[in-house]
PDB file of N, CA and C in Angstrom:
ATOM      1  N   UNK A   1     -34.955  -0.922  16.192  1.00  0.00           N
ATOM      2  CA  UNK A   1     -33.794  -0.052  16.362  1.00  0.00           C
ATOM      3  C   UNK A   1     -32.561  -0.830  16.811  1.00  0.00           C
ATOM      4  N   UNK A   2     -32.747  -2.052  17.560  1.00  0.00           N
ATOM      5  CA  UNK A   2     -31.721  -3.108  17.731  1.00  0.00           C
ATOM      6  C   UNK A   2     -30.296  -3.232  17.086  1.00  0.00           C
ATOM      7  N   UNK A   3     -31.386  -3.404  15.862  1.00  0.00           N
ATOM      8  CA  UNK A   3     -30.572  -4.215  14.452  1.00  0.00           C
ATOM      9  C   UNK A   3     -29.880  -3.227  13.870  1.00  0.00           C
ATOM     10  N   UNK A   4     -30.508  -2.203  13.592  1.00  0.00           N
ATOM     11  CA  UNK A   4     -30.195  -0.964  13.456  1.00  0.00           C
ATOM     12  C   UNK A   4     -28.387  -0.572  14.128  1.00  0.00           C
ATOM     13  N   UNK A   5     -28.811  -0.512  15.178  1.00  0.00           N
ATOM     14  CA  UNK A   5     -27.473  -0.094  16.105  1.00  0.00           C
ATOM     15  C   UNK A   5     -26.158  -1.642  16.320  1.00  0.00           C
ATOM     16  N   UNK A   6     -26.687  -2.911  15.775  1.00  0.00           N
ATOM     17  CA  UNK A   6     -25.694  -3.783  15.680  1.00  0.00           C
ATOM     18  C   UNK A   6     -25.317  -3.593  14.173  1.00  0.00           C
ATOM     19  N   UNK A   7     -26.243  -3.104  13.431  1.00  0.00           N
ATOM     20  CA  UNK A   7     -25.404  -2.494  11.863  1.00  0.00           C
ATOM     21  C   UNK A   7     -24.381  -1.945  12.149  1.00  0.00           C
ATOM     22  N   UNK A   8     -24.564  -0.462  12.565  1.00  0.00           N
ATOM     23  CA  UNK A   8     -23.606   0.201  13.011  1.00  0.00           C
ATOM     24  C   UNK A   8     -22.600   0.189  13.565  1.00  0.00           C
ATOM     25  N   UNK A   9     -22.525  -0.798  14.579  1.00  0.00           N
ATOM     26  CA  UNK A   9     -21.785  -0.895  15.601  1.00  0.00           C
ATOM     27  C   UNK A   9     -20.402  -2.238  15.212  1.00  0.00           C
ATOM     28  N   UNK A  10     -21.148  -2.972  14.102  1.00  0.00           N
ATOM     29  CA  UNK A  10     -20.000  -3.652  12.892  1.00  0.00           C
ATOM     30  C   UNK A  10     -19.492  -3.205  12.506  1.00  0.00           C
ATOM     31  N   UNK A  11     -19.710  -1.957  11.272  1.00  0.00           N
ATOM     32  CA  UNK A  11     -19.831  -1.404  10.412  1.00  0.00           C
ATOM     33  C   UNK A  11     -18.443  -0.762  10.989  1.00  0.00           C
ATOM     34  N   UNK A  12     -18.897  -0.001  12.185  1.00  0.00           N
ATOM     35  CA  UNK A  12     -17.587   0.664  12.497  1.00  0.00           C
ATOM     36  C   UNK A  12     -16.418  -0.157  13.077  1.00  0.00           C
ATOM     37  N   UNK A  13     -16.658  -1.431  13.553  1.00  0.00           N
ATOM     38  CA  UNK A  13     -15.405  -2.009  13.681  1.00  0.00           C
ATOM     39  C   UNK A  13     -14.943  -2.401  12.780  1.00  0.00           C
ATOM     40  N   UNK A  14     -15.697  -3.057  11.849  1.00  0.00           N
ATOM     41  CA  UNK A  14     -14.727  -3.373  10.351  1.00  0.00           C
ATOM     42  C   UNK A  14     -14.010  -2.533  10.077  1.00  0.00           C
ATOM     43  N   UNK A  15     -14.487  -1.082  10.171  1.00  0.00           N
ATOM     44  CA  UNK A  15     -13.355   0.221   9.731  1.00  0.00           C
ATOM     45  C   UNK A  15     -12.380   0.103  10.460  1.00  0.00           C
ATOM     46  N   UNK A  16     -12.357  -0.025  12.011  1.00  0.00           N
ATOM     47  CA  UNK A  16     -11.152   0.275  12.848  1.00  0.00           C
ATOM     48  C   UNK A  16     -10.154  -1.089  12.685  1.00  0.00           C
ATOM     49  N   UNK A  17     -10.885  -2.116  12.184  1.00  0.00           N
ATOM     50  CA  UNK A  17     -10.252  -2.954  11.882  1.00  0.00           C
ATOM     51  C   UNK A  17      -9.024  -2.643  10.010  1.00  0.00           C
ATOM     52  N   UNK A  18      -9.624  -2.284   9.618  1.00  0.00           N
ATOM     53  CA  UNK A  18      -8.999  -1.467   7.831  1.00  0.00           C
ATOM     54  C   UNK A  18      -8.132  -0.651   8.612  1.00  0.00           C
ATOM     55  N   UNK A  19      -8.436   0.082   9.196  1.00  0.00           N
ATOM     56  CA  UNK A  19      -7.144   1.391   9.800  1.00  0.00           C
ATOM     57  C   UNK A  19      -6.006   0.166  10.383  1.00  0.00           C
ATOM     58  N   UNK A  20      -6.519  -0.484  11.171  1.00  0.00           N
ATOM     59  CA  UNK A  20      -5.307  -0.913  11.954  1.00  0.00           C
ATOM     60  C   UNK A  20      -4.337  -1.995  11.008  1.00  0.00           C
ATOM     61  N   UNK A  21      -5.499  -2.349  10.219  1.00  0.00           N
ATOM     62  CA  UNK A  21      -4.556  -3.001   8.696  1.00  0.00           C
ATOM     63  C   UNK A  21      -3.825  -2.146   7.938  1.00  0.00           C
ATOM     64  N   UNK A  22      -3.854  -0.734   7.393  1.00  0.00           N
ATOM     65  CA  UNK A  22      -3.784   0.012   6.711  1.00  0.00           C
ATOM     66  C   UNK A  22      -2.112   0.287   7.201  1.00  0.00           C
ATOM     67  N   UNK A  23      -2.365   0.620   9.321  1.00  0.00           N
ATOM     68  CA  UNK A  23      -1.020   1.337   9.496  1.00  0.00           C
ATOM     69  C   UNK A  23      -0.240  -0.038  10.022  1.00  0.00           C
ATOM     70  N   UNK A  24      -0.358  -1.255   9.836  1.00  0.00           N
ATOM     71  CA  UNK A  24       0.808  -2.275  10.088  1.00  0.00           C
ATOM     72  C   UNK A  24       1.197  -2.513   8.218  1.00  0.00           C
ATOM     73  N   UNK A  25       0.187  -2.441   7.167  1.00  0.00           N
ATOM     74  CA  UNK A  25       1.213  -2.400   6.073  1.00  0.00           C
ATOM     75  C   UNK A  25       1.294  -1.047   5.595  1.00  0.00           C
ATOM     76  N   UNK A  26       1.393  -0.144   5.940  1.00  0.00           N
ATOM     77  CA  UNK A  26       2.582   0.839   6.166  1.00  0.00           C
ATOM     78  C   UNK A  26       3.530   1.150   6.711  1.00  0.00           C
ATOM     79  N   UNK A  27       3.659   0.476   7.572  1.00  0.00           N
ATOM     80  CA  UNK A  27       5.098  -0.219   8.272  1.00  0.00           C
ATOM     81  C   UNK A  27       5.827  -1.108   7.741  1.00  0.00           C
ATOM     82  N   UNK A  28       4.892  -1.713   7.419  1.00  0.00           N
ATOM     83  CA  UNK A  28       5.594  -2.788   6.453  1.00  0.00           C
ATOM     84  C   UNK A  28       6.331  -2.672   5.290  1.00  0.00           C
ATOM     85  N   UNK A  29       5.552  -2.056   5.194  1.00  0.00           N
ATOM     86  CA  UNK A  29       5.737  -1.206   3.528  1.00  0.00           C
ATOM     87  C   UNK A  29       7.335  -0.697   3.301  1.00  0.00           C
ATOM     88  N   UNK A  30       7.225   0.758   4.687  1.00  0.00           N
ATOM     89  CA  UNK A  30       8.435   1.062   4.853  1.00  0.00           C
ATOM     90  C   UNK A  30       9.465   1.028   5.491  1.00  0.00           C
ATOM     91  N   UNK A  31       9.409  -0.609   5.994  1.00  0.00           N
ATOM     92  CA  UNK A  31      10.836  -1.247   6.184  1.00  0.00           C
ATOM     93  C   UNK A  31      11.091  -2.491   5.116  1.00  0.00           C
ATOM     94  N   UNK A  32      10.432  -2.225   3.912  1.00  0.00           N
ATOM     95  CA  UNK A  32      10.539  -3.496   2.813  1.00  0.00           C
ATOM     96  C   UNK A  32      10.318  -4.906   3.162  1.00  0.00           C
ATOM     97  N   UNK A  33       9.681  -5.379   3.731  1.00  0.00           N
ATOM     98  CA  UNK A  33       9.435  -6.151   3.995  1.00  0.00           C
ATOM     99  C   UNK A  33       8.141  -6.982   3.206  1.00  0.00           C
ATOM    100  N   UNK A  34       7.054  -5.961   2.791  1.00  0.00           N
ATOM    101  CA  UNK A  34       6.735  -6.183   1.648  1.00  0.00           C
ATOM    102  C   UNK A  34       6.553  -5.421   0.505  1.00  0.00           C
ATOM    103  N   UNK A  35       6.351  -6.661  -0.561  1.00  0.00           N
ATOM    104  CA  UNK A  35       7.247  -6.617  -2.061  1.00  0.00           C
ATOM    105  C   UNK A  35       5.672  -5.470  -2.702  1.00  0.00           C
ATOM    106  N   UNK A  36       5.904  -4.140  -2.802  1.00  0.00           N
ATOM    107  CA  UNK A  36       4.350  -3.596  -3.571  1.00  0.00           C
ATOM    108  C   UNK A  36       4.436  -3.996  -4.984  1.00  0.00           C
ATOM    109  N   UNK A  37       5.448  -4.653  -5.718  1.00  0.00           N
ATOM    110  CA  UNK A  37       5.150  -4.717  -6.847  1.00  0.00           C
ATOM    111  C   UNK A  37       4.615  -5.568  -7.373  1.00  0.00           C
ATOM    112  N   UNK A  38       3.955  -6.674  -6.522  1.00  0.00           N
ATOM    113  CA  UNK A  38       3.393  -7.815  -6.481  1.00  0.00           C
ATOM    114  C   UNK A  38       1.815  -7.226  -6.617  1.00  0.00           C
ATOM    115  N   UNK A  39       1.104  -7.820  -7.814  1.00  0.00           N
ATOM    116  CA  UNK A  39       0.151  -7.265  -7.970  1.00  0.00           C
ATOM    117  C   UNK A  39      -0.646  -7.501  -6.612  1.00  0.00           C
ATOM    118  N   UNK A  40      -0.751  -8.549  -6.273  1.00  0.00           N
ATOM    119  CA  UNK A  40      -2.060  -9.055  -5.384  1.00  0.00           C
ATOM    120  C   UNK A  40      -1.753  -7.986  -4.188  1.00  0.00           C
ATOM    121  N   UNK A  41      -0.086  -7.639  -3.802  1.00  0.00           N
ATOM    122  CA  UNK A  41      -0.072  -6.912  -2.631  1.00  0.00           C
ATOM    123  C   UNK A  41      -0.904  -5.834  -2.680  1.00  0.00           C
ATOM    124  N   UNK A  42      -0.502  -5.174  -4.125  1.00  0.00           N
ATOM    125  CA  UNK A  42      -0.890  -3.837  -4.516  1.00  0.00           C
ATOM    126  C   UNK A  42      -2.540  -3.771  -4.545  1.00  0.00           C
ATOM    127  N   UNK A  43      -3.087  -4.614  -5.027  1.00  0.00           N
ATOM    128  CA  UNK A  43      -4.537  -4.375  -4.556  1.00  0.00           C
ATOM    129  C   UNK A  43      -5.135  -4.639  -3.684  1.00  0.00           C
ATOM    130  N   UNK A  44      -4.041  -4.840  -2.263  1.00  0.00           N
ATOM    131  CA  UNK A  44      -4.361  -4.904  -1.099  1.00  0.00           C
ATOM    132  C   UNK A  44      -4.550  -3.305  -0.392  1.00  0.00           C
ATOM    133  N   UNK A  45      -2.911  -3.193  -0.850  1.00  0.00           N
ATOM    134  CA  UNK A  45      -2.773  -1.615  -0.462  1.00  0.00           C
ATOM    135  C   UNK A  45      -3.699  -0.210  -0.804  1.00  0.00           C
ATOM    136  N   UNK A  46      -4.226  -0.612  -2.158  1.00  0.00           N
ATOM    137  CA  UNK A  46      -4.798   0.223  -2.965  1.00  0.00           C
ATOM    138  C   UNK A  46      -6.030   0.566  -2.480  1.00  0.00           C
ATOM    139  N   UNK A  47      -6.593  -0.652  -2.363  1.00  0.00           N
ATOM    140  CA  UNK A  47      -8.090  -1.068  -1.325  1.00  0.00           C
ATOM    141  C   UNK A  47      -8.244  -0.125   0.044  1.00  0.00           C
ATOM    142  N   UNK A  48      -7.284  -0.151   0.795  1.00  0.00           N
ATOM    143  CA  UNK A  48      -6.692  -0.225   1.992  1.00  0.00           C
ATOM    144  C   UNK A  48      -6.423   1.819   2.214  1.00  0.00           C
ATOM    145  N   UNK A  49      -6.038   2.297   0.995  1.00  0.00           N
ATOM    146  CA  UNK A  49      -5.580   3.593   0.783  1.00  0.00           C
ATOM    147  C   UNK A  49      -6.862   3.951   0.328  1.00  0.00           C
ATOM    148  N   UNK A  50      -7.852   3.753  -0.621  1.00  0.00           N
ATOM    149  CA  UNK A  50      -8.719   4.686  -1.014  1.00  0.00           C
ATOM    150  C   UNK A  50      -9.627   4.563  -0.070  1.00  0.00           C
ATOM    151  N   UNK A  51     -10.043   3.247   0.952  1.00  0.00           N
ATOM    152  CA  UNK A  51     -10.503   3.100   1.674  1.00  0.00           C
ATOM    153  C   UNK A  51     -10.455   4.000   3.113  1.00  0.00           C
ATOM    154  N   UNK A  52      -9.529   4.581   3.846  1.00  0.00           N
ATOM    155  CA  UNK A  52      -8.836   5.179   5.007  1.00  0.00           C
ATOM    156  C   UNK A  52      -8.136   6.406   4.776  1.00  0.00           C
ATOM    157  N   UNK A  53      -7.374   6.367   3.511  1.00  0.00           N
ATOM    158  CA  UNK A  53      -7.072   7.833   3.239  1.00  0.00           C
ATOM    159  C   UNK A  53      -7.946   9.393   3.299  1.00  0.00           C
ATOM    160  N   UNK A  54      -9.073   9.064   2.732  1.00  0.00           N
ATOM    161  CA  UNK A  54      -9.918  10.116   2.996  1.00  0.00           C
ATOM    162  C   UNK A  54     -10.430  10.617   4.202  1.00  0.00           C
ATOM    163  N   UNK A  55     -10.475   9.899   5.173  1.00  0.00           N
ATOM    164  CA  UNK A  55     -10.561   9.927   6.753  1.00  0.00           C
ATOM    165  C   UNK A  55      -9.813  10.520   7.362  1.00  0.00           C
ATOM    166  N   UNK A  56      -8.467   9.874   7.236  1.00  0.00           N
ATOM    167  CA  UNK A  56      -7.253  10.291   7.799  1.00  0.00           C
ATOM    168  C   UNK A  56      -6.392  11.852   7.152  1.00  0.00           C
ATOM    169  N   UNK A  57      -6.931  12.150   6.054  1.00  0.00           N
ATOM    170  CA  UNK A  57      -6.216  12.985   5.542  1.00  0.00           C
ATOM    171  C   UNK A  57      -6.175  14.721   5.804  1.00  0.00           C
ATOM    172  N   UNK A  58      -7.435  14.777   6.440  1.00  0.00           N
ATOM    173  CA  UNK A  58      -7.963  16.085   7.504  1.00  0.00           C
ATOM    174  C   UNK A  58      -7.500  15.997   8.600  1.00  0.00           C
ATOM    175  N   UNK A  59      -7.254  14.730   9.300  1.00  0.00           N
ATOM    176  CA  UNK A  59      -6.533  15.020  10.608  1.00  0.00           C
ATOM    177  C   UNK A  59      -5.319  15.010  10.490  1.00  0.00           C
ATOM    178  N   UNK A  60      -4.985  14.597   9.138  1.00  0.00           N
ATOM    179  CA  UNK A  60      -3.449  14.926   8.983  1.00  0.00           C
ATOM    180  C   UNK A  60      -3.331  16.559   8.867  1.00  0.00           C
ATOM    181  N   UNK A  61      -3.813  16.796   8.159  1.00  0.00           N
ATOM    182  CA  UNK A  61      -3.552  18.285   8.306  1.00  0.00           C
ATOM    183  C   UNK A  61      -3.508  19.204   9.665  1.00  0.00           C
ATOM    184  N   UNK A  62      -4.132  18.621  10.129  1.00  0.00           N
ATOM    185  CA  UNK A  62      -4.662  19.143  11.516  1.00  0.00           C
ATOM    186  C   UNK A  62      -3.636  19.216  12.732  1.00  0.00           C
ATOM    187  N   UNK A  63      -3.567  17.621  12.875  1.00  0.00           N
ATOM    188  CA  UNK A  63      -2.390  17.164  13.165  1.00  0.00           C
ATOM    189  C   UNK A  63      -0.562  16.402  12.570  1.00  0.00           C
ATOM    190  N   UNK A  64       0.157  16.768  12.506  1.00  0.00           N
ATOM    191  CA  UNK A  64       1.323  16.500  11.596  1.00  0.00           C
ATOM    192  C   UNK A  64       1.546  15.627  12.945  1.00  0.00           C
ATOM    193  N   UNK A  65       2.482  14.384  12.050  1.00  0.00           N
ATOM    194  CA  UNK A  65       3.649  13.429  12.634  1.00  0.00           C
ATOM    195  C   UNK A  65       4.213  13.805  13.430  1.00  0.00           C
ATOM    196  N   UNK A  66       4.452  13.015  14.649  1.00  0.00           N
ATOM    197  CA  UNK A  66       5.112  13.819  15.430  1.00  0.00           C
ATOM    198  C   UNK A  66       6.283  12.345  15.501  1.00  0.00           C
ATOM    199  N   UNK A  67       7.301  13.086  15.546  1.00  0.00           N
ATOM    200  CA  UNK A  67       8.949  12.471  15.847  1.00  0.00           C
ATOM    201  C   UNK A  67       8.722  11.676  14.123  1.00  0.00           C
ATOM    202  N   UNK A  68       8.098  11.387  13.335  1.00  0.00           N
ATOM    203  CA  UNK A  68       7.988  10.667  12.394  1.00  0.00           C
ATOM    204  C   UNK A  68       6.767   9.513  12.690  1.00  0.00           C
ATOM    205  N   UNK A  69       5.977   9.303  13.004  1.00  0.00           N
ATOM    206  CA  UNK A  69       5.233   8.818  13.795  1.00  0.00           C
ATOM    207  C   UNK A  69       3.586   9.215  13.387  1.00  0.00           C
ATOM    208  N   UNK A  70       3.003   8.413  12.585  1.00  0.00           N
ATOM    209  CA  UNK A  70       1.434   9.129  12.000  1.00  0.00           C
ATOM    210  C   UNK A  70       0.658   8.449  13.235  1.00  0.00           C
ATOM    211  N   UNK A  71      -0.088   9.648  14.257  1.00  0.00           N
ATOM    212  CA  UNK A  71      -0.737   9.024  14.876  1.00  0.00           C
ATOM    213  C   UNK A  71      -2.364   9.425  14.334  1.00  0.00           C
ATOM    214  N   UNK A  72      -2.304  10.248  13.454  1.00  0.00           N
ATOM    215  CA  UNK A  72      -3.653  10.407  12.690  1.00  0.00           C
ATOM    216  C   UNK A  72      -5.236   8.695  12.777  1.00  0.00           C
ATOM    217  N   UNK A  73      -4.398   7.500  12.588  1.00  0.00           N
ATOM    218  CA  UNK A  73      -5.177   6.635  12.918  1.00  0.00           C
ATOM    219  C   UNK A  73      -5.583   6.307  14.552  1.00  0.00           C
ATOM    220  N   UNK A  74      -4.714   6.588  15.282  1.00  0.00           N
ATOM    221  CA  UNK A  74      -4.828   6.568  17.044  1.00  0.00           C
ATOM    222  C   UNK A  74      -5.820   7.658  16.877  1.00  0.00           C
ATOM    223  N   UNK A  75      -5.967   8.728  16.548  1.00  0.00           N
ATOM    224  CA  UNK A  75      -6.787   9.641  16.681  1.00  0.00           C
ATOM    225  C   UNK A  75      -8.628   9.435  16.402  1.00  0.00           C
ATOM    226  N   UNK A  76      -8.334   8.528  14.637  1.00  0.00           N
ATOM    227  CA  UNK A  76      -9.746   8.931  14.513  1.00  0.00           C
ATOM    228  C   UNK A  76     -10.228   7.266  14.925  1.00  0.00           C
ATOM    229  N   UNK A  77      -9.743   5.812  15.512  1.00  0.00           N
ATOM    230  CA  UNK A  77     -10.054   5.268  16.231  1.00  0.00           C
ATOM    231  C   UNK A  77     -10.457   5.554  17.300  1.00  0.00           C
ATOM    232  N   UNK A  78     -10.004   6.612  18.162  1.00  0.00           N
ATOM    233  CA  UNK A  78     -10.381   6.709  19.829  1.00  0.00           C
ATOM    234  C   UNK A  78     -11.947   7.451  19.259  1.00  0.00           C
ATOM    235  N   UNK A  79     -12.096   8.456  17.860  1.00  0.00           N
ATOM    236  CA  UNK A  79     -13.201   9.526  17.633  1.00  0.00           C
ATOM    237  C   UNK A  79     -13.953   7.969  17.006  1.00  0.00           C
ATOM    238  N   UNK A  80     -13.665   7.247  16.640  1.00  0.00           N
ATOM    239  CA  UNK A  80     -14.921   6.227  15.779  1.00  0.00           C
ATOM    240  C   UNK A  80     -15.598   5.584  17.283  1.00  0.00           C
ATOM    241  N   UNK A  81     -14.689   4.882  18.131  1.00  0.00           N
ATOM    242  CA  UNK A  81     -14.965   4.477  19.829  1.00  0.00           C
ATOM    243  C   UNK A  81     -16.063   5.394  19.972  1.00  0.00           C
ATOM    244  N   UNK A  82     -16.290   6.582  20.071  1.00  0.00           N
ATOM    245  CA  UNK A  82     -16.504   7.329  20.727  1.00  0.00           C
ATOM    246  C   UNK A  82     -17.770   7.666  20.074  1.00  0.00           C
ATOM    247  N   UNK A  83     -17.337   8.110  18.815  1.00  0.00           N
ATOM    248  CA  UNK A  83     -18.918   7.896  18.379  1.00  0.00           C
ATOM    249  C   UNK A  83     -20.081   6.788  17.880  1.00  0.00           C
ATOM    250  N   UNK A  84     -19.133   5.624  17.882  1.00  0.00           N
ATOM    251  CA  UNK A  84     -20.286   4.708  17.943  1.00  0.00           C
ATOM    252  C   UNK A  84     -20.939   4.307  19.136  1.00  0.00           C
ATOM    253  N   UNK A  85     -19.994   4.632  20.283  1.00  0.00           N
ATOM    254  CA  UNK A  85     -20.743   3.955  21.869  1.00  0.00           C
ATOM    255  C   UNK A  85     -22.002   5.478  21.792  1.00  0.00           C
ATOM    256  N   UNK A  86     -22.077   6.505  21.203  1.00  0.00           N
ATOM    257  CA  UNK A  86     -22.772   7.873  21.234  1.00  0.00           C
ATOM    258  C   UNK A  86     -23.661   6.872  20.545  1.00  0.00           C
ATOM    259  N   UNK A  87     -23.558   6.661  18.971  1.00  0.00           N
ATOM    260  CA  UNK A  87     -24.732   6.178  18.271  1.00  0.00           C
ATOM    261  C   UNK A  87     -25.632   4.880  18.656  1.00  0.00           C
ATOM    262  N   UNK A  88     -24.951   3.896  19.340  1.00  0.00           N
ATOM    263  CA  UNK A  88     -25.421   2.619  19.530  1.00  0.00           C
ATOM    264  C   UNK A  88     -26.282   2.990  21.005  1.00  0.00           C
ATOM    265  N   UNK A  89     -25.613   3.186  21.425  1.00  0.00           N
ATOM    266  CA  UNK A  89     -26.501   3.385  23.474  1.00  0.00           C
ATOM    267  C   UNK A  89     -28.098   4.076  22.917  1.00  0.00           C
ATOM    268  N   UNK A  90     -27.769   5.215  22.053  1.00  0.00           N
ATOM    269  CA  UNK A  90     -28.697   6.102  22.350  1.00  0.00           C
ATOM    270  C   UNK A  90     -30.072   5.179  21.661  1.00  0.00           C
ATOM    271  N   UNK A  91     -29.631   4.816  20.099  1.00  0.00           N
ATOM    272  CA  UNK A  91     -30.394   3.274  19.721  1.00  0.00           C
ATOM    273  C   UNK A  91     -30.972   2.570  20.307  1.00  0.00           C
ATOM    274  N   UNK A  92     -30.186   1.427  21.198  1.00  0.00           N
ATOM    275  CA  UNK A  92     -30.022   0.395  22.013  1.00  0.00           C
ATOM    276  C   UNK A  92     -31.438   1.231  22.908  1.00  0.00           C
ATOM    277  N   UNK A  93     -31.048   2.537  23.196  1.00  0.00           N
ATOM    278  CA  UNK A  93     -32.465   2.850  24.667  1.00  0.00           C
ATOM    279  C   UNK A  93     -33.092   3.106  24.279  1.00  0.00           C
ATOM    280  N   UNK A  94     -33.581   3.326  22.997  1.00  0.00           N
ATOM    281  CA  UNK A  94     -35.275   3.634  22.123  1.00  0.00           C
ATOM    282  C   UNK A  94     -35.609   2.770  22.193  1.00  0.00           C
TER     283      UNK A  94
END
């Protein structure tokens, strides 16, 4: 069950790691800074969007922007935290 719960417990940081990539080039994005018409960018972004969009897109609804401001990723980072220290501990003590 170890191995098991260090699967997991990657698994979900690689994600929180994609989110936190996702919302610095969307910042990026929209202060031009980078070029999307550059293919290689674009199948960064693309990756990056089909990857996190589906996640984020219920708590968008849920929750709207506030001042202009998507905190939809602050959100389901603190809920991924939260449920992997739930999934891994309980693992980890079997």
């Amino acid at each position: 069950m170890n191995a098991l719960a260090t699967l997991i417990d990657t698994v979900v940081q690689i994600y929180i790691y994609l989110l936190i990539a996702s919302a610095l080039i969307s910042w990026l994005t929209a202060l031009n800074i980078i070029n999307v018409r550059h293919r290689a960018v674009y199948l960064v972004l693309n990756f990056l969007y089909r990857v996190t969009e589906p996640v984020l897109r219920p708590i968008r609804r849920i929750i709207p922007s506030i001042g202009g401001i998507d905190i939809s990723p602050i959100i389901l980072i603190i809920a991924l935290h939260f449920v992997r220290q739930l999934i891994v501990d309980n693992l980890r003590g079997l």
